[in-house]
C-alpha atoms as a PDB file:
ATOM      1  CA  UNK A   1     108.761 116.176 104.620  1.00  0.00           C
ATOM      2  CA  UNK A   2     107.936 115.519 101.140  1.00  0.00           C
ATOM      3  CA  UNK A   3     104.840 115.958  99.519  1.00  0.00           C
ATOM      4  CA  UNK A   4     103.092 115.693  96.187  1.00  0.00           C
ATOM      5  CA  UNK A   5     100.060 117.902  94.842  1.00  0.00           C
ATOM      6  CA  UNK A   6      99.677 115.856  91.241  1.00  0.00           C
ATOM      7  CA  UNK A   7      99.589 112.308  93.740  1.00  0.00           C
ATOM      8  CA  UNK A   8      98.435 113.628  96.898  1.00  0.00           C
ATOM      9  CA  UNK A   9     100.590 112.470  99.666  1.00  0.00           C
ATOM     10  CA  UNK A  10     102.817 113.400 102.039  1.00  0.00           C
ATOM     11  CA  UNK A  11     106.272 111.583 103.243  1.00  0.00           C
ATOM     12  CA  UNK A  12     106.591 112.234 107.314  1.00  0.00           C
ATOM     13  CA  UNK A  13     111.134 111.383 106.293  1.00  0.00           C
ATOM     14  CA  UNK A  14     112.357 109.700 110.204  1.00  0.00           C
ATOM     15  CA  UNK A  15     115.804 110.160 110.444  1.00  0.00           C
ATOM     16  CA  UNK A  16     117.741 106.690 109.589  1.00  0.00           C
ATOM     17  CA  UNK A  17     114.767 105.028 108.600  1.00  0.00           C
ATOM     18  CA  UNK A  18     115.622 104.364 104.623  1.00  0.00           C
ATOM     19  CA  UNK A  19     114.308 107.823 104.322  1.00  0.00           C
ATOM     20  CA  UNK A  20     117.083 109.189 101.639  1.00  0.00           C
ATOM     21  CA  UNK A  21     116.024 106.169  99.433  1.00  0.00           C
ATOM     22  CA  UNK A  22     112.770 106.863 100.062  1.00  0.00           C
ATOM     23  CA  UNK A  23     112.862 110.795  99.136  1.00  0.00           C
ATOM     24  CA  UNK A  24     115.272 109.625  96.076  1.00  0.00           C
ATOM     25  CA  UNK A  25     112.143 107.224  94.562  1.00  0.00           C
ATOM     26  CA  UNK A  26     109.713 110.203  95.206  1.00  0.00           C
ATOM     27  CA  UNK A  27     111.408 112.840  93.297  1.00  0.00           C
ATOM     28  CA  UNK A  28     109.591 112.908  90.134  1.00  0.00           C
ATOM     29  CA  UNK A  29     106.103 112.824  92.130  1.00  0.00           C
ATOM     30  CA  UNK A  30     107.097 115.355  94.840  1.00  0.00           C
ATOM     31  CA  UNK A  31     106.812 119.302  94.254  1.00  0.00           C
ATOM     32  CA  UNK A  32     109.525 121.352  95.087  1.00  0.00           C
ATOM     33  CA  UNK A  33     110.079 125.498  95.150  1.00  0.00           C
ATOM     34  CA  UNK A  34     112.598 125.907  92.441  1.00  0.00           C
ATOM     35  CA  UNK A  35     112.888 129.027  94.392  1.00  0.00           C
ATOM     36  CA  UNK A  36     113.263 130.948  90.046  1.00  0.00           C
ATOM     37  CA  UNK A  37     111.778 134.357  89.967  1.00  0.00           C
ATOM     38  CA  UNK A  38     110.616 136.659  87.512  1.00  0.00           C
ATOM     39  CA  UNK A  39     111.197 136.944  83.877  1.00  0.00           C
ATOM     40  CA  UNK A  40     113.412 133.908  84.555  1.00  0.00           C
ATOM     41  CA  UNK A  41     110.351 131.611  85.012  1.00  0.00           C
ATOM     42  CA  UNK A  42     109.271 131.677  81.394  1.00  0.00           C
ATOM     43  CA  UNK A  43     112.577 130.227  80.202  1.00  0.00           C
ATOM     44  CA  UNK A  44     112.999 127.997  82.917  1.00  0.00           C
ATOM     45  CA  UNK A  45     109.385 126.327  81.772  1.00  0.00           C
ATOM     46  CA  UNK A  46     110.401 126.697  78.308  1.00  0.00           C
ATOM     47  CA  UNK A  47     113.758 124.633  79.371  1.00  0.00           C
ATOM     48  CA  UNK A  48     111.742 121.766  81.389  1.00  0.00           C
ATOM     49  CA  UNK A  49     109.434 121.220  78.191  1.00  0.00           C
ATOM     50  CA  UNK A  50     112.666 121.037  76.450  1.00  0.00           C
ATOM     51  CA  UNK A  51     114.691 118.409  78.515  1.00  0.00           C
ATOM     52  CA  UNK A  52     111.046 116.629  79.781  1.00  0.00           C
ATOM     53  CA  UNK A  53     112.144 113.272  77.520  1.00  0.00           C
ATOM     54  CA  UNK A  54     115.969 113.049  78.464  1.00  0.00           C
ATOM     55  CA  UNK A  55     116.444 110.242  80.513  1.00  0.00           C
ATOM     56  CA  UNK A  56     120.013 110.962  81.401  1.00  0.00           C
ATOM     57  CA  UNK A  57     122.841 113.554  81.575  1.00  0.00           C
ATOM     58  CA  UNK A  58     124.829 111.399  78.564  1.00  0.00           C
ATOM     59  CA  UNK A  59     121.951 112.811  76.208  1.00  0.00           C
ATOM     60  CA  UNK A  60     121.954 116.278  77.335  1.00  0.00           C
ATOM     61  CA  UNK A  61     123.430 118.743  75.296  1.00  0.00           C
ATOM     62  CA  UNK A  62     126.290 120.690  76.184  1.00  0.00           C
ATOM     63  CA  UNK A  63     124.571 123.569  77.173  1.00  0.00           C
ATOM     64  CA  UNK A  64     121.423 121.770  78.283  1.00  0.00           C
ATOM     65  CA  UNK A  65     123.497 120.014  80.781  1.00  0.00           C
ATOM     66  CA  UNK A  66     125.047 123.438  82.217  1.00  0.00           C
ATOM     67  CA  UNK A  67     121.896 124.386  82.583  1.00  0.00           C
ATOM     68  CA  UNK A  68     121.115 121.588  84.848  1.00  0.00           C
ATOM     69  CA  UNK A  69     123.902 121.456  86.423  1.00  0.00           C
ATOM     70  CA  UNK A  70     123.071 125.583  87.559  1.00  0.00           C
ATOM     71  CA  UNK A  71     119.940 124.663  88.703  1.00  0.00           C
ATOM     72  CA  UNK A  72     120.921 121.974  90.785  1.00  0.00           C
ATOM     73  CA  UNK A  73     123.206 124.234  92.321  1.00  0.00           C
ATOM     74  CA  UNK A  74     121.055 127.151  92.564  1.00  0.00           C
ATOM     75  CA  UNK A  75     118.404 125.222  94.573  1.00  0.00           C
ATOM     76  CA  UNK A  76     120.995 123.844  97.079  1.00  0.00           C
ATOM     77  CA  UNK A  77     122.321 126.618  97.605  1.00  0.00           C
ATOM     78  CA  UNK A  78     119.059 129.239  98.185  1.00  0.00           C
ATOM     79  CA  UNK A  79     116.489 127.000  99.556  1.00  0.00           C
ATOM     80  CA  UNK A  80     117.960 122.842 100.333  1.00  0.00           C
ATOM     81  CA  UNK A  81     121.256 121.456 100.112  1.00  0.00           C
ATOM     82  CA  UNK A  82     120.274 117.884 100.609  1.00  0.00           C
ATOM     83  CA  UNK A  83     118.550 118.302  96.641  1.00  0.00           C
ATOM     84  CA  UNK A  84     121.804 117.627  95.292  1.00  0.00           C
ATOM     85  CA  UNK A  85     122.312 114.556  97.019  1.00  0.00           C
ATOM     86  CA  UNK A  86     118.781 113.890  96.246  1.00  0.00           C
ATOM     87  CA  UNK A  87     119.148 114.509  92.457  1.00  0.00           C
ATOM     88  CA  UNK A  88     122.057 112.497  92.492  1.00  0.00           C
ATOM     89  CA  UNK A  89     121.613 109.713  89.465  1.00  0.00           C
ATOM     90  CA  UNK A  90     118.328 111.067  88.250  1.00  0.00           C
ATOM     91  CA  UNK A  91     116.805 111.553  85.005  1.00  0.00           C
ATOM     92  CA  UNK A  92     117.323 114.981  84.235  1.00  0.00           C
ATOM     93  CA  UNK A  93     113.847 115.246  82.824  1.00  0.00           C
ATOM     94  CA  UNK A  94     112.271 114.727  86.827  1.00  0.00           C
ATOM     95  CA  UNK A  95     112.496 119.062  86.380  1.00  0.00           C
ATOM     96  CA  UNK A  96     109.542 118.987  84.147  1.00  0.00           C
ATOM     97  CA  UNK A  97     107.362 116.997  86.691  1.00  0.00           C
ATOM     98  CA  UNK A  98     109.269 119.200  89.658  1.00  0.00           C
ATOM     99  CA  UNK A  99     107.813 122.689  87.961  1.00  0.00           C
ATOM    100  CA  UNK A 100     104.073 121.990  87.773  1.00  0.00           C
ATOM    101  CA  UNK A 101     104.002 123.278  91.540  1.00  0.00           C
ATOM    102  CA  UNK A 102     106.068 126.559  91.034  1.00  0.00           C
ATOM    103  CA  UNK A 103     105.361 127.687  87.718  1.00  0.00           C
ATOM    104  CA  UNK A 104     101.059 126.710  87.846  1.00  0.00           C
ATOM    105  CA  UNK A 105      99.286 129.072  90.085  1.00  0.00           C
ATOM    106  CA  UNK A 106      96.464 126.678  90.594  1.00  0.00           C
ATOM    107  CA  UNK A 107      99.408 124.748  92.508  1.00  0.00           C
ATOM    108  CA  UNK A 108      98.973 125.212  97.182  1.00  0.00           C
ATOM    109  CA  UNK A 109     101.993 127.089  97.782  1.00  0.00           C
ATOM    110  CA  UNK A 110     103.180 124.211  99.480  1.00  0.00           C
ATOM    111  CA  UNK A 111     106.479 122.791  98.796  1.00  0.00           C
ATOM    112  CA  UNK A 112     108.416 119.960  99.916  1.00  0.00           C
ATOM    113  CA  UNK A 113     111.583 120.083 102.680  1.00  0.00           C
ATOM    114  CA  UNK A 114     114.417 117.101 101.838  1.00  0.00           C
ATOM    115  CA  UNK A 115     116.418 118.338 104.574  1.00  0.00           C
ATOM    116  CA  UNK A 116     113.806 118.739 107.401  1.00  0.00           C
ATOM    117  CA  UNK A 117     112.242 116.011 109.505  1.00  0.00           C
ATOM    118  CA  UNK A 118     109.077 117.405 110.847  1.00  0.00           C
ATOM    119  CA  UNK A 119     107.014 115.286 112.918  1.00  0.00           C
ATOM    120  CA  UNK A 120     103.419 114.760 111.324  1.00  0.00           C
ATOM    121  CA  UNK A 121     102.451 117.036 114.166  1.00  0.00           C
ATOM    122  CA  UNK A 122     104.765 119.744 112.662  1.00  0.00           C
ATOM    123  CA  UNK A 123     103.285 119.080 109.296  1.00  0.00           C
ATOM    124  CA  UNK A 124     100.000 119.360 109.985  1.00  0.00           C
ATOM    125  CA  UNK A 125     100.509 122.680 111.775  1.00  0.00           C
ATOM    126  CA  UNK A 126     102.770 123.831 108.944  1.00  0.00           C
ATOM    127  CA  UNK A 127     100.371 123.222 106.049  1.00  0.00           C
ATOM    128  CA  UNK A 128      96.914 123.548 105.269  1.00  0.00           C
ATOM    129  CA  UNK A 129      94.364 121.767 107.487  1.00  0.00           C
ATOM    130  CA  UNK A 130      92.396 120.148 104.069  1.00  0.00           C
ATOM    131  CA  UNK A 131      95.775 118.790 102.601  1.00  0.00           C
ATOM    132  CA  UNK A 132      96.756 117.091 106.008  1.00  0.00           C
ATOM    133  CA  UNK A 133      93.532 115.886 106.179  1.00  0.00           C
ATOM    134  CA  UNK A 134      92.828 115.019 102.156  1.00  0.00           C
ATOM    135  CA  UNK A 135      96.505 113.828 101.551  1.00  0.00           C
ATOM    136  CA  UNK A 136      97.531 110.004 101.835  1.00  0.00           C
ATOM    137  CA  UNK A 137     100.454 110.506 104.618  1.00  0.00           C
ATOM    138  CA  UNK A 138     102.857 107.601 105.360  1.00  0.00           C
ATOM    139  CA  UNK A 139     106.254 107.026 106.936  1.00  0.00           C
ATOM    140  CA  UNK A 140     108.915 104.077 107.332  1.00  0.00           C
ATOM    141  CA  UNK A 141     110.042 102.406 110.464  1.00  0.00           C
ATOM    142  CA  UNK A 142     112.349  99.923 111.795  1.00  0.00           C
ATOM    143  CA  UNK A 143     113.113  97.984 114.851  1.00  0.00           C
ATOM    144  CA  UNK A 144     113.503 100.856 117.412  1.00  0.00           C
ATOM    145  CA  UNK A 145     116.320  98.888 118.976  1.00  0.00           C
ATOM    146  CA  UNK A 146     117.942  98.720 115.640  1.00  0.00           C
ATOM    147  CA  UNK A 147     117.187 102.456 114.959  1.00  0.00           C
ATOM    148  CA  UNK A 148     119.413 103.299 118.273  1.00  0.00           C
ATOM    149  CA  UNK A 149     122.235 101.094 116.971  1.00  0.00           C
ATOM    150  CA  UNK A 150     122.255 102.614 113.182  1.00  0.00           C
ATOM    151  CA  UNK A 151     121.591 106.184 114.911  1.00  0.00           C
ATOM    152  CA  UNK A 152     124.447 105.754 117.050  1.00  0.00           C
ATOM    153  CA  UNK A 153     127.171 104.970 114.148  1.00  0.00           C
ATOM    154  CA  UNK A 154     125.484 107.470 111.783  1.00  0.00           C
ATOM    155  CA  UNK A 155     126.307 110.351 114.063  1.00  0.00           C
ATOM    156  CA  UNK A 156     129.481 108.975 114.765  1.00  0.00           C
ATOM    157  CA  UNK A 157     130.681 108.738 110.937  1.00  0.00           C
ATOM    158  CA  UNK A 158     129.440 112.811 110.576  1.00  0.00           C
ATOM    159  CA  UNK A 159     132.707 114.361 111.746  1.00  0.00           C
ATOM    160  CA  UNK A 160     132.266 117.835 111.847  1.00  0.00           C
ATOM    161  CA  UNK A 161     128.530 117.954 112.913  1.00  0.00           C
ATOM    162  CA  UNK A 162     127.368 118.840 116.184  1.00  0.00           C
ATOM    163  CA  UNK A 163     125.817 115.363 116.398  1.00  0.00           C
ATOM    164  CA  UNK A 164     129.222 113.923 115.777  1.00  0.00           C
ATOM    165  CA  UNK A 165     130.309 116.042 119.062  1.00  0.00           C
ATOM    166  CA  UNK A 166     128.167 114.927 121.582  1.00  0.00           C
ATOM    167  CA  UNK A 167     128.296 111.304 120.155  1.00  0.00           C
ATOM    168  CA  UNK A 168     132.199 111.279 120.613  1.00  0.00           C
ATOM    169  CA  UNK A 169     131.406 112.947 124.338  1.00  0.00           C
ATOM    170  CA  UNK A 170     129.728 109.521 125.155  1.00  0.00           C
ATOM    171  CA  UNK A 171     133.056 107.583 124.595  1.00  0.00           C
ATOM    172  CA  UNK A 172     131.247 104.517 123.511  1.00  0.00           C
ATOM    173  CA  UNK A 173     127.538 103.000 122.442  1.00  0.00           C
ATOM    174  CA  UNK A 174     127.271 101.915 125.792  1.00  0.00           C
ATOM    175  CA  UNK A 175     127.953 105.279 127.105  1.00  0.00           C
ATOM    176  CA  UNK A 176     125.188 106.322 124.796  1.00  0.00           C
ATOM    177  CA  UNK A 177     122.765 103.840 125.670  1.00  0.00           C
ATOM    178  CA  UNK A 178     123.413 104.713 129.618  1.00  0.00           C
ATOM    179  CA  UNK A 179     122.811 108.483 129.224  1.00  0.00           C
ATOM    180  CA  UNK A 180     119.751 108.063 126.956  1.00  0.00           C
ATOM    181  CA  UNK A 181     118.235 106.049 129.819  1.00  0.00           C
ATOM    182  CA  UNK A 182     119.224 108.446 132.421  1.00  0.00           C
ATOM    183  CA  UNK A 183     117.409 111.430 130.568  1.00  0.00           C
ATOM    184  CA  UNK A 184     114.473 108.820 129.871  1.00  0.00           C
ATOM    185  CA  UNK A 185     114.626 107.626 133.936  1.00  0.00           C
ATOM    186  CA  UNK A 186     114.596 111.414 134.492  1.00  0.00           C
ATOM    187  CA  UNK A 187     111.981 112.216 131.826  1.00  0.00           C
ATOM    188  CA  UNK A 188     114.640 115.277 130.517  1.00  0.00           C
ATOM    189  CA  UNK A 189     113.470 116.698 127.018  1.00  0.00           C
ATOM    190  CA  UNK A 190     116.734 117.890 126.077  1.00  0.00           C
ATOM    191  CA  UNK A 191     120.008 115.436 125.833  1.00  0.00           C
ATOM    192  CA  UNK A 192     122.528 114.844 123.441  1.00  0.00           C
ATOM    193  CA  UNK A 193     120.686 116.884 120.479  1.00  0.00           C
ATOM    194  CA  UNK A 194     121.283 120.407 122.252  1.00  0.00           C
ATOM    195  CA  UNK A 195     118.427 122.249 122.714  1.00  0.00           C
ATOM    196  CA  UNK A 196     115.649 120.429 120.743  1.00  0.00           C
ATOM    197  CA  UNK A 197     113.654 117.926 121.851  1.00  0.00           C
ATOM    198  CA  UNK A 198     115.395 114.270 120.915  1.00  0.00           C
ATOM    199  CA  UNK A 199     112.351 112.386 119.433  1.00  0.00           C
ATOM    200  CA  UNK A 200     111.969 108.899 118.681  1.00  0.00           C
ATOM    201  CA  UNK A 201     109.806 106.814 116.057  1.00  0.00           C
ATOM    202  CA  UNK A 202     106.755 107.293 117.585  1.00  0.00           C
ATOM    203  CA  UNK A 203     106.749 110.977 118.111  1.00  0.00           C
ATOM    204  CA  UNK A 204     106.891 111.194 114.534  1.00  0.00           C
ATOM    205  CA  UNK A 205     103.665 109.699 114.159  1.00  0.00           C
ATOM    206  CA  UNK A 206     101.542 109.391 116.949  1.00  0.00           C
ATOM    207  CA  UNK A 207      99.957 112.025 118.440  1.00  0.00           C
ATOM    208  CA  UNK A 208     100.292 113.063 122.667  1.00  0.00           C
ATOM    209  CA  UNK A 209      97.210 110.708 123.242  1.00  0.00           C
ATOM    210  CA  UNK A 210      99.480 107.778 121.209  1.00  0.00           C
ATOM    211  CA  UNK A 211      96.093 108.491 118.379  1.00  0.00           C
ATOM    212  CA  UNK A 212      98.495 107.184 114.421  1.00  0.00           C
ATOM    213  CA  UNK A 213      98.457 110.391 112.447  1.00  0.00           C
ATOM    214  CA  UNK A 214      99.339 108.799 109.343  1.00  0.00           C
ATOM    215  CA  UNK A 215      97.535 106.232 106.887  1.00  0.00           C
ATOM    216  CA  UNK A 216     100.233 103.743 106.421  1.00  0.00           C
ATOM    217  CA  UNK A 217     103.562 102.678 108.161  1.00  0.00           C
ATOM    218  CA  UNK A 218     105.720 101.188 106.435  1.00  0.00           C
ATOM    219  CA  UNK A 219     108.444  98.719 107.571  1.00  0.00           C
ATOM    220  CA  UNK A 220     112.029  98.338 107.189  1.00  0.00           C
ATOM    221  CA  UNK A 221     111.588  94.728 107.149  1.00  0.00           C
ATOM    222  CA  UNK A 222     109.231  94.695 104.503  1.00  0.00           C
ATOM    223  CA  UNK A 223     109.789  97.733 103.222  1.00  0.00           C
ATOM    224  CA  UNK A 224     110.324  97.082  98.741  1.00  0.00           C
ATOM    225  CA  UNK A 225     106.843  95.221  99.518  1.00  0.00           C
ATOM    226  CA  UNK A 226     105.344  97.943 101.666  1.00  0.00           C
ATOM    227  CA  UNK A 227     106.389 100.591  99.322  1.00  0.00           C
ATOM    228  CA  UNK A 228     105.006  99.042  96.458  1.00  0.00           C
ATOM    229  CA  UNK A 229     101.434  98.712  97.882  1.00  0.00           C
ATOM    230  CA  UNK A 230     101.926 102.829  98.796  1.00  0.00           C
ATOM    231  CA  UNK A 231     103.066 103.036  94.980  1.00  0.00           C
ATOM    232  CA  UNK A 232      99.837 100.903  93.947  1.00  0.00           C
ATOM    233  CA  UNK A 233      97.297 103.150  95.954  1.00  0.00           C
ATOM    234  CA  UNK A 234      99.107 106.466  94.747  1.00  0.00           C
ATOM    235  CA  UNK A 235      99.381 105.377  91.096  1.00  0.00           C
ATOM    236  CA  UNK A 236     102.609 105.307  90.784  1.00  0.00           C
ATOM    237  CA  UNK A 237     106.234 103.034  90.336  1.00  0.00           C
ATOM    238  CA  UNK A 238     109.464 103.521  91.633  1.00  0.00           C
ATOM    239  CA  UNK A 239     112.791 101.393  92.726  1.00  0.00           C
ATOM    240  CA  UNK A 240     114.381 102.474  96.124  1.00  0.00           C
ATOM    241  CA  UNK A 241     118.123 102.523  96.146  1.00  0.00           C
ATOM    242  CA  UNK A 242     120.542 102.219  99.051  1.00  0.00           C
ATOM    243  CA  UNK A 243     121.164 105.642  99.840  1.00  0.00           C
ATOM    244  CA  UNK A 244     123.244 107.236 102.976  1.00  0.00           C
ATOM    245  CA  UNK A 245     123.947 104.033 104.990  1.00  0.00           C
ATOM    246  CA  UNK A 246     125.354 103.785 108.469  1.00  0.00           C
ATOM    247  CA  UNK A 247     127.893 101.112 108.770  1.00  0.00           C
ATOM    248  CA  UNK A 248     127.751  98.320 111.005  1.00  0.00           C
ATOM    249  CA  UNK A 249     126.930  94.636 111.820  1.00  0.00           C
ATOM    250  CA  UNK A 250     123.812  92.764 113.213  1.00  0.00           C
ATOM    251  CA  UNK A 251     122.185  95.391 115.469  1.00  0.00           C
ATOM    252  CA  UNK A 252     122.544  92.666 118.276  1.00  0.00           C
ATOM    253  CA  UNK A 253     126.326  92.507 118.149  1.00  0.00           C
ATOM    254  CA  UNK A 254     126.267  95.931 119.705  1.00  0.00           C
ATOM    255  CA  UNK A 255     124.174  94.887 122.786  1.00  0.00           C
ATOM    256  CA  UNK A 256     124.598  93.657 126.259  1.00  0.00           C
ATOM    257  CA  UNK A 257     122.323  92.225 128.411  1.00  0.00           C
ATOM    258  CA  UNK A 258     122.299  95.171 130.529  1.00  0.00           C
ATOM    259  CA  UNK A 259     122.238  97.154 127.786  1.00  0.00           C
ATOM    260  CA  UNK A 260     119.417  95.856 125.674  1.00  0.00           C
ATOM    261  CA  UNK A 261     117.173  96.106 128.729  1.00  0.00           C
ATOM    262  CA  UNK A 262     118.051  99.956 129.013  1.00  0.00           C
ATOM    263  CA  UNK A 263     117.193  99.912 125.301  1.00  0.00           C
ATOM    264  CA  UNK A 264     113.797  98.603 125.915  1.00  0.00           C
ATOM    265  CA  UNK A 265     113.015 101.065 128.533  1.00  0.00           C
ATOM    266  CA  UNK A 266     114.110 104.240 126.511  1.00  0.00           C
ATOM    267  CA  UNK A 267     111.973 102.911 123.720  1.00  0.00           C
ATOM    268  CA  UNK A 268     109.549 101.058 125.610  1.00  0.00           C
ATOM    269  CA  UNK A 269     106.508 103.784 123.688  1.00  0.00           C
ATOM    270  CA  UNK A 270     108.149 102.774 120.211  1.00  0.00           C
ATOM    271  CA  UNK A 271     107.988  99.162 120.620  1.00  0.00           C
ATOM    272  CA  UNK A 272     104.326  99.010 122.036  1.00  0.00           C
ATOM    273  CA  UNK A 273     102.922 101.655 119.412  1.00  0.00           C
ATOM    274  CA  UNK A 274     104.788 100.625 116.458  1.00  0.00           C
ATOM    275  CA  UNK A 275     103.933  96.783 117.121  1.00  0.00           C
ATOM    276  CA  UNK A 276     107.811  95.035 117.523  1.00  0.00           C
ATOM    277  CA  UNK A 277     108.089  91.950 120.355  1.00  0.00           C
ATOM    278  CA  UNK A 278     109.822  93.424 123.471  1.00  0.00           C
ATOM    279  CA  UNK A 279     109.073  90.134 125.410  1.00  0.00           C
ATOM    280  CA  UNK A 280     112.465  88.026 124.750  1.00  0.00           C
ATOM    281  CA  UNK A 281     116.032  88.446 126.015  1.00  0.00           C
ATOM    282  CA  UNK A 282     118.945  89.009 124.327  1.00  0.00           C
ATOM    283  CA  UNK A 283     119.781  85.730 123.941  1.00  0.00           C
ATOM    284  CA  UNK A 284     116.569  84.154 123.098  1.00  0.00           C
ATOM    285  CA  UNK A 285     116.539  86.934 119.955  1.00  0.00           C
ATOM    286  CA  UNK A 286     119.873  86.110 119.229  1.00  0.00           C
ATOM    287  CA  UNK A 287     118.718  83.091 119.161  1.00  0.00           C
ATOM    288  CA  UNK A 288     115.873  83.920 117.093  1.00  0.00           C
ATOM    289  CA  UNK A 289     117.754  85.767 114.470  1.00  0.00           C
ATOM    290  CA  UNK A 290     120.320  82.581 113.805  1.00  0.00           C
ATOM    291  CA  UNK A 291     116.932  80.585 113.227  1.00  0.00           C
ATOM    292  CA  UNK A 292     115.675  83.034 110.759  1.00  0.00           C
ATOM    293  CA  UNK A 293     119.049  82.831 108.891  1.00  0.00           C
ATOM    294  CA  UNK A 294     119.352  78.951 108.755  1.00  0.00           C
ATOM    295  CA  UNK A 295     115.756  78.382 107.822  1.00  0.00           C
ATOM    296  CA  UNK A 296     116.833  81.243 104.660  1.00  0.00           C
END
């Protein structure tokens, strides 16, 4: 979850749904717990006002860029490790438009999580009911049937993560695809995750009564076009890079017939809510796809 006090909004991050590029665009709107204490604070805010103009680490200072480099550390090491990634490539002078949120009392206490991806129903109980209700809240999707493929091969390319495990257990995607519609034909809660509940697109954003808790989806198809109409109604710019990529083909190279109708039933609620055609085969969307391509 990100979210931004000076802007008002908060980012509901889906995992492999662009999010990283996402949370990389929003870092100079979002406000983060420095997690700087103390007498320390002064000189930290004395620092930011410092360094607020330097658009790079090739006009830092010597010292100025220790400095940042420290920080950087410090925060992904006491409070989120995913910051460094996060930071990666960005003006160093984002830290004066971080602080505003730490350092200004008149700031909610309430900081944004790179790492976590809460569901908007976590958010809303995690934070205060007017922010969830006053904030603009919006999220990124993609073709659920897509978002099993690039799931799949993300997992499988973590080696060394418990995701990576149970992946490898499966033998193959179409292992995968079979046990995620057993537990779905068994309506099981708990599968290849361990003991947390596996949630797809929709849970994310739709409440138990399937009632959108956000203001705006947007979609991976569309998505520099849908982000720049959440940009125009926040007030604000940004560029989304290509950040933390699975790697694989066409999403429909990876399907069988008798797969791809599994996949349909395990995210039959994603497809309805989230508004993507479930009505053609696999070979009438293959079909559909080579259209698209000649006709571009």
């Amino acid at each position: 979850m990100l979210i931004s006090h000076s802007h008002k909004f908060i980012f509901v991050h889906i995992p492999k749904v662009a999010g990283s590029s996402i949370s990389h665009a929003l870092i100079p709107y979002v406000h983060y717990n420095l997690c700087i204490d103390g007498e320390l604070k002064e000189l930290v805010a004395s620092f930011f006002e410092k360094i607020k103009d330097k658009t790079s680490h090739e006009s830092l200072s010597e010292g100025e860029a220790c400095v940042v480099n420290e920080l950087i550390g410090h925060i992904g090491k006491v409070s989120d490790r995913q910051f460094t990634d996060m930071y990666n490539d960005a003006d160093p002078g984002i830290f004066a438009k971080l602080s505003p949120s730490y350092l200004n009392e008149t700031y909610p206490k309430v900081y944004s999580e790179f790492l976590l991806h809460d569901t908007a129903k976590a958010v809303r109980e995690k934070i205060p009911t007017s922010i969830f209700n006053d904030y603009f809240k919006f999220a990124v999707v993609r073709n659920p049937l897509e978002w099993l493929v690039s799931l799949y091969y993300y997992c499988l390319q973590k080696k060394g993560t418990y995701l990576h495990k149970y992946i490898v257990r499966l033998g193959s995607f179409e292992g995968y695809i079979d046990y995620l519609h057993r537990c779905k034909s068994d309506s099981k809660t708990q599968n290849i995750f361990g003991e947390i509940y596996w949630e797809t697109l929709s849970d994310y954003l739709f409440d138990d009564n399937d009632n959108c808790m956000v203001d705006y989806i947007i979609k991976m198809e569309s998505i520099h076009e849908d982000f720049a109409k959440v940009g125009k109604i926040l007030g604000f710019e940004a560029n989304l890079p290509h950040k933390n990529s699975s790697k694989h083909d066409h999403y429909l190279n990876h399907y069988t017939d008798e797969t791809y109708e599994k996949a349909k039933f395990i995210m039959n609620r994603d497809l309805k809510l989230l508004k993507y055609s479930e009505e053609l085969s696999l070979q009438q969307k293959r079909e559909q796809v080579n259209a698209n391509l000649t006709l571009s």
